[in-house]
Protein backbone atom coordinates (compact mmCIF):
# COMPACT_ATOMS: atom_id res chain seq x y z
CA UNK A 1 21.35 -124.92 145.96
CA UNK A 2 21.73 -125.38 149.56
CA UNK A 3 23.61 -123.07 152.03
CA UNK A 4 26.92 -124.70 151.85
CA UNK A 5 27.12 -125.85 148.30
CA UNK A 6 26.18 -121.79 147.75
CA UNK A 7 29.16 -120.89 150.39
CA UNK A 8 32.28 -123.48 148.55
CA UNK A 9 30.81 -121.92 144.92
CA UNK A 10 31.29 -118.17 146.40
CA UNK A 11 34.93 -119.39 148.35
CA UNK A 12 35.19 -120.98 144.38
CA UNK A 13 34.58 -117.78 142.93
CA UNK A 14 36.88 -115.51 144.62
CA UNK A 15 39.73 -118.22 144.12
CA UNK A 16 38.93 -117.67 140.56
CA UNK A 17 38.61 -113.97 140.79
CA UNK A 18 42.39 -113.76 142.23
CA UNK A 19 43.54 -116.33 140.00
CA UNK A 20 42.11 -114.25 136.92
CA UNK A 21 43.20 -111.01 138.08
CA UNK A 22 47.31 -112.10 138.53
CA UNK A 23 47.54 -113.42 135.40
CA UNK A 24 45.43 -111.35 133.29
CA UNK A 25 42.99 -114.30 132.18
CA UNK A 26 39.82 -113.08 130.00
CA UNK A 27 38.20 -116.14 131.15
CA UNK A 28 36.77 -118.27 133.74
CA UNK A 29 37.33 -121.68 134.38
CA UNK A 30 35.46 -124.62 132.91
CA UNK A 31 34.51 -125.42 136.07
CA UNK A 32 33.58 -122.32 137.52
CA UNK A 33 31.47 -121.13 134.47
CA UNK A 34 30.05 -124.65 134.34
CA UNK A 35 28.78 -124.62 138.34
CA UNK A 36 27.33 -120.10 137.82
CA UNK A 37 25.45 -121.52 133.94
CA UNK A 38 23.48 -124.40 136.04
CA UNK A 39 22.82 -121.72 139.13
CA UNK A 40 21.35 -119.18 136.37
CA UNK A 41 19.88 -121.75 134.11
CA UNK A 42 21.57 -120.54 130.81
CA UNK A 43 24.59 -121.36 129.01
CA UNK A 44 27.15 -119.02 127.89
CA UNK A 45 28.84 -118.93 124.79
CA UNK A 46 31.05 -115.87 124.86
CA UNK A 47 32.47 -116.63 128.78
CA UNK A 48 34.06 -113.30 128.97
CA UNK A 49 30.20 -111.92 129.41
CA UNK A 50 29.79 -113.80 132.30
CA UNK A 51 33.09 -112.64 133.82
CA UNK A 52 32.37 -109.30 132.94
CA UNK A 53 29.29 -109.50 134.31
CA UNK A 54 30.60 -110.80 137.57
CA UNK A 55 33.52 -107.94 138.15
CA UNK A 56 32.68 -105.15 140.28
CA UNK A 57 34.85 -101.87 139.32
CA UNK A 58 36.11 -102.39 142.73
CA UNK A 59 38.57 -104.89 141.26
CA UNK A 60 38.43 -104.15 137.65
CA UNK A 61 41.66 -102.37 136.54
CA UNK A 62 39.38 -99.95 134.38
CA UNK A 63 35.73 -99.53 134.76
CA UNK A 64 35.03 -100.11 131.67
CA UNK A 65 36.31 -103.54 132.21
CA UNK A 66 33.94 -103.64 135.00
CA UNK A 67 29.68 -105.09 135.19
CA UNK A 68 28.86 -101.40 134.88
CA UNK A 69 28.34 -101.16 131.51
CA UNK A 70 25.97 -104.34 131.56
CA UNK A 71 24.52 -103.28 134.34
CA UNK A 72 23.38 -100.06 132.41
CA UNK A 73 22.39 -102.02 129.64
CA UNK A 74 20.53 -104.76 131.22
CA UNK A 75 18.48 -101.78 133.73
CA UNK A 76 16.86 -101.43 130.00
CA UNK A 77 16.43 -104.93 129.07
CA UNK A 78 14.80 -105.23 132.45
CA UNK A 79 12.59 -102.83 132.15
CA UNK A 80 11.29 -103.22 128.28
CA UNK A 81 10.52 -107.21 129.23
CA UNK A 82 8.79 -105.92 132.29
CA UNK A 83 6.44 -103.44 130.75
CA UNK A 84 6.02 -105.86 127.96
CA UNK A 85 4.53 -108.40 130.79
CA UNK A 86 2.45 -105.70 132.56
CA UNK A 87 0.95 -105.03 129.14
CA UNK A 88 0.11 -108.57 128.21
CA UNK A 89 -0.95 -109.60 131.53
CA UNK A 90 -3.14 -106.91 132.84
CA UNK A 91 -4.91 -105.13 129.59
CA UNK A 92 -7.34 -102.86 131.98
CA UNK A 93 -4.84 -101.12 133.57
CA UNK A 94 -4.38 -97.37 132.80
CA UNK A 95 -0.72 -95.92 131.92
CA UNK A 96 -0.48 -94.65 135.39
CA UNK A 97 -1.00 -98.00 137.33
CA UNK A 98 1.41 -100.15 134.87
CA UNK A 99 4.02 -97.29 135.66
CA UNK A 100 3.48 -97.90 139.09
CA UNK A 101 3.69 -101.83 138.86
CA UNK A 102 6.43 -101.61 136.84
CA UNK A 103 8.86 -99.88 139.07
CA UNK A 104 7.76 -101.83 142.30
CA UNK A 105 8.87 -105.00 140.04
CA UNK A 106 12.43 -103.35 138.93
CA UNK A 107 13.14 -101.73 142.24
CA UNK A 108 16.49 -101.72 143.25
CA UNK A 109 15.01 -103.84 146.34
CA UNK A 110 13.32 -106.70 144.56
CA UNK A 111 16.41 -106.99 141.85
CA UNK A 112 18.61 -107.50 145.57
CA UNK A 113 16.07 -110.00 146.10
CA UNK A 114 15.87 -111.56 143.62
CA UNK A 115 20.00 -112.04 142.83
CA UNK A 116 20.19 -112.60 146.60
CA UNK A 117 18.42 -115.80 146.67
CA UNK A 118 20.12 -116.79 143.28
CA UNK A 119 23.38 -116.35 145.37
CA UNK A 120 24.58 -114.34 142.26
CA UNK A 121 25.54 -111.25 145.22
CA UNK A 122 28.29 -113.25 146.55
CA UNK A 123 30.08 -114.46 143.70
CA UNK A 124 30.13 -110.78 142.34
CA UNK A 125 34.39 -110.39 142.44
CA UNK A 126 35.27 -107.09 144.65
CA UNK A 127 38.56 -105.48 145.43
CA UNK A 128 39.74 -106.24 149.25
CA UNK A 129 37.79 -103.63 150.53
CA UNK A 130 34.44 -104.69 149.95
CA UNK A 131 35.52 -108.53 150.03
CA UNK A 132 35.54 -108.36 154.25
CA UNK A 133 32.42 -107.08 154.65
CA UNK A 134 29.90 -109.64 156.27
CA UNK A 135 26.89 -107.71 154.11
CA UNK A 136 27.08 -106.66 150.75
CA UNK A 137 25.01 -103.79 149.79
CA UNK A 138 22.00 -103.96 148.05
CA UNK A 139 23.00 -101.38 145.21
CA UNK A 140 25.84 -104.40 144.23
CA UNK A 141 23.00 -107.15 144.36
CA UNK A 142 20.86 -105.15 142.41
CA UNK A 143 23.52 -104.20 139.56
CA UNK A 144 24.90 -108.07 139.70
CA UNK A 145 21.45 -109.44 138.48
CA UNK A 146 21.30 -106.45 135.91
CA UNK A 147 24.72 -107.01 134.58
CA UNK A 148 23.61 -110.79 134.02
CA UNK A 149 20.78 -109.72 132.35
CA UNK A 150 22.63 -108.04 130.14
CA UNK A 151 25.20 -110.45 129.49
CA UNK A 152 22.48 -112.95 128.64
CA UNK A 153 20.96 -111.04 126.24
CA UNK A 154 23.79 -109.99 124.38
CA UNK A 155 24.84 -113.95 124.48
CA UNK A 156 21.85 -115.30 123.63
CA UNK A 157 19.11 -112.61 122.21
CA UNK A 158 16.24 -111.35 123.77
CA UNK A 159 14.13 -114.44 124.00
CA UNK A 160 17.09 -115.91 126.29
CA UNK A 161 17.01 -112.55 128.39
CA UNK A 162 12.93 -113.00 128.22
CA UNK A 163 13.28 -116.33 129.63
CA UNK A 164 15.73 -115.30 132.45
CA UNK A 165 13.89 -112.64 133.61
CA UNK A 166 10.44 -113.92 133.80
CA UNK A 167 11.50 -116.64 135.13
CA UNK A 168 12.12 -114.26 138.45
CA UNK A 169 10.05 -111.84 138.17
CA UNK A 170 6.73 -113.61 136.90
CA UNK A 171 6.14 -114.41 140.79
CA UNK A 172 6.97 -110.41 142.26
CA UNK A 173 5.00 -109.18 138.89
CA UNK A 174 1.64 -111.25 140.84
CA UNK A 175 2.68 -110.12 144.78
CA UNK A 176 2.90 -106.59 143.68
CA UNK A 177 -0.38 -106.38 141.55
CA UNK A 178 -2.21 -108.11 144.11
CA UNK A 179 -1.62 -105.65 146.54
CA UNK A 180 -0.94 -102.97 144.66
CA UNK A 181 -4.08 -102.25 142.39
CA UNK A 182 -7.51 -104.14 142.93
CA UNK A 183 -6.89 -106.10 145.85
CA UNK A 184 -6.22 -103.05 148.26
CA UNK A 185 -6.70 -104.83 151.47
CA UNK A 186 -5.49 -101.86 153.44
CA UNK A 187 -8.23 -99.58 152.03
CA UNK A 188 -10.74 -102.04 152.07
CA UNK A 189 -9.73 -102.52 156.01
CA UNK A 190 -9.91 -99.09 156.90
CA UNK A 191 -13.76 -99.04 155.21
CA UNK A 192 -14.75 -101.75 157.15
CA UNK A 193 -13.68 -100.69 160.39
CA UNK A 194 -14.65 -97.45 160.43
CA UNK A 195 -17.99 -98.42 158.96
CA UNK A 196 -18.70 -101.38 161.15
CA UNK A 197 -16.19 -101.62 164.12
CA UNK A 198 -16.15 -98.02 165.29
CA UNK A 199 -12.42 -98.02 164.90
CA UNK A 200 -9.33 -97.21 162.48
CA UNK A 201 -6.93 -100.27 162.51
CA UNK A 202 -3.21 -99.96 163.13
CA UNK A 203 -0.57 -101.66 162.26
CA UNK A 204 1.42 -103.26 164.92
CA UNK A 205 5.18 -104.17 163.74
CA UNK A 206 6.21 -107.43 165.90
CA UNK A 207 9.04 -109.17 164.21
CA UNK A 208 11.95 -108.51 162.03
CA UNK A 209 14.57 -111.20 160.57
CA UNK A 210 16.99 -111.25 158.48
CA UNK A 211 19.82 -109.31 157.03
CA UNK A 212 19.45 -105.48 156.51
CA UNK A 213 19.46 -106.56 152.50
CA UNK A 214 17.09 -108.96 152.98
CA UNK A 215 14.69 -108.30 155.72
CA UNK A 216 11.34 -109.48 156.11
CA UNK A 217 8.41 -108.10 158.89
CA UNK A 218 6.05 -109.53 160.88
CA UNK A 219 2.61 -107.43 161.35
CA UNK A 220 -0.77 -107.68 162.87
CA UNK A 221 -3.84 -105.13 162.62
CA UNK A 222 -5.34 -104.12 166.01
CA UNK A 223 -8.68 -102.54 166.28
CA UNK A 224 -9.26 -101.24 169.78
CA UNK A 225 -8.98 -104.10 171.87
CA UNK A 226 -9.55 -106.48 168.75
CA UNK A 227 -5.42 -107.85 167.44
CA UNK A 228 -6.09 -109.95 164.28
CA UNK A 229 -3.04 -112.87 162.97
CA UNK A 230 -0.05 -111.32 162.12
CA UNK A 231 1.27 -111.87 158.32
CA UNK A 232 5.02 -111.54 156.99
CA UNK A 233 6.32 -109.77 154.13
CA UNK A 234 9.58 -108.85 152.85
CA UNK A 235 8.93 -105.47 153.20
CA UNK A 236 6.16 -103.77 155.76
CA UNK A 237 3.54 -102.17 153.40
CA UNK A 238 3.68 -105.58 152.02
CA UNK A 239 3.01 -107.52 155.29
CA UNK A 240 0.47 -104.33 156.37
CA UNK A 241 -1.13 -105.99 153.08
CA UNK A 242 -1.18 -109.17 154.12
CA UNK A 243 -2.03 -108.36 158.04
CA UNK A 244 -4.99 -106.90 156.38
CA UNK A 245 -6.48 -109.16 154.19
CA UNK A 246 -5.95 -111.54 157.59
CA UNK A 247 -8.09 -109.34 159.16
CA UNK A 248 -10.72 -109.40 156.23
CA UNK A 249 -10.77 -112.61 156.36
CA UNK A 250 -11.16 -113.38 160.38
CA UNK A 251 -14.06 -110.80 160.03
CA UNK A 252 -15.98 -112.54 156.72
CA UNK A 253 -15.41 -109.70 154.52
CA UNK A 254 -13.04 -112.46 152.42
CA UNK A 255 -13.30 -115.92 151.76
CA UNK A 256 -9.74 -117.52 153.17
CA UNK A 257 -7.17 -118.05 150.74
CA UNK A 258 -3.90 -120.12 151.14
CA UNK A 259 -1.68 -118.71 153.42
CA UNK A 260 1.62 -117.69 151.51
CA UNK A 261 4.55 -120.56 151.55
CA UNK A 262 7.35 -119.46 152.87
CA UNK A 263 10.49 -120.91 150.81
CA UNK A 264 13.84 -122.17 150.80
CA UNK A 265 16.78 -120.21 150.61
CA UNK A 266 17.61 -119.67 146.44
CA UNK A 267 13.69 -119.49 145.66
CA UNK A 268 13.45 -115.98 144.43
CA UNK A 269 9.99 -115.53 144.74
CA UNK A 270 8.72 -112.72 147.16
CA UNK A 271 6.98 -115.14 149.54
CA UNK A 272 10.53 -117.03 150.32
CA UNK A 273 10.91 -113.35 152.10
CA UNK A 274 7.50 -113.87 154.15
């Protein structure tokens, strides 16, 4: 979805939202529910789970007609098909370093991410006050792609949920292992440098973009006099990581690998953020 398709859906949505809310509708448009089931990849039965899923209690006349009881619910479903992945995937890691992996991969930052570049934050539906803000917080990103989760699963089962979530999270599940656990390229760095260069490298912050929900940083490693290629990251231990295995490489401690691609907006991945 590009930019301005993603814009008339959102300008869509809220028509919907004020639409829904003045005449006490349980249910969105044909239409509307047609254009958010292609966006997620799933279709709904039950549409009043994906409006539910899609009201903030900022515009819901009750909370409990609000996402925040899906959003409670799918924080679980998250999690379970997470650590369910983590165990499959990596069967020589201790308790300690899945528990780790798992809550860099359910962070409230990489679910923001993640419903961010689905667009899912802007067609949440807010009361007026949060409507005119030019940023919406990453705590309403976050719940938004919980709440969906949530809704999918009790829609479809969890093999639907399963699907959805992996889906997403399959690529930050690989970014966060790699630099999380074996491939330590900060550690190995410092090693090397104080073991061959005479040095401890620093990291050197150079760039920031984006918006404050969905930053990424730009980062080199200098040792002395010695600055090595900078590396992006959507967040700046995780472009320290990548500065570092830069360095590795320059110095023939690593063989080169592919630099990460940096993709289109609605890519969720975490190297769209590089």
């Amino acid at each position: 979805m590009d930019d301005q398709t993603g814009s008339a859906f959102a300008d869509a949505a809220q028509e919907e939202l004020s639409v829904s809310i003045a005449t006490g509708l349980a249910m969105v448009s044909e239409e509307l529910a047609n254009q958010c089931q292609e966006m997620l990849g799933y279709c709904f039965k039950d549409r009043h789970l994906l409006k539910e899923a899609l009201t903030h209690a900022s515009v819901a006349d009750h909370r409990k007609d609000s996402n925040e009881r899906l959003e409670f619910l799918g924080d679980s479903v998250l999690g379970l098909v997470v650590c369910h992945r983590l165990y499959e995937l990596y069967p020589d890691y201790l308790e300690g370093d899945m528990t780790k992996l798992k809550s860099a991969v359910v962070s409230r930052v990489t679910c923001a991410a993640v419903s961010n570049a689905l667009g899912l934050t802007e067609l949440i539906f807010v009361g007026k006050g949060m409507s005119g803000q030019s940023e919406r917080p990453s705590s309403l990103a976050a719940g938004a792609l919980e709440s969906i989760i949530a809704a999918i699963y009790l829609d479809g089962g969890y093999e639907a949920a399963q699907e959805f979530i992996l889906r997403h999270m399959d690529p930050w599940i690989a970014e966060f292992a790699a630099t999380s656990h074996q491939q330590n390229f900060k550690s190995l760095m410092q090693q090397y440098a104080q073991q061959n260069l005479n040095g401890t490298p620093m990291y050197e912050l150079l760039d920031e973009k984006g918006p404050d929900h969905s930053k990424c940083f730009e980062v080199r490693v200098v040792v002395g006099s010695r600055a090595f290629a900078s590396a992006w990251g959507p967040a700046k231990k995780q472009a320290e990581q990548r500065a570092a295995q830069n360095a590795l490489e320059e110095l023939g401690v690593l063989e080169p690998q592919p630099a990460p691609h940096v993709q289109e907006h609605g890519d969720s991945s975490p190297s769209e953020q590089a």
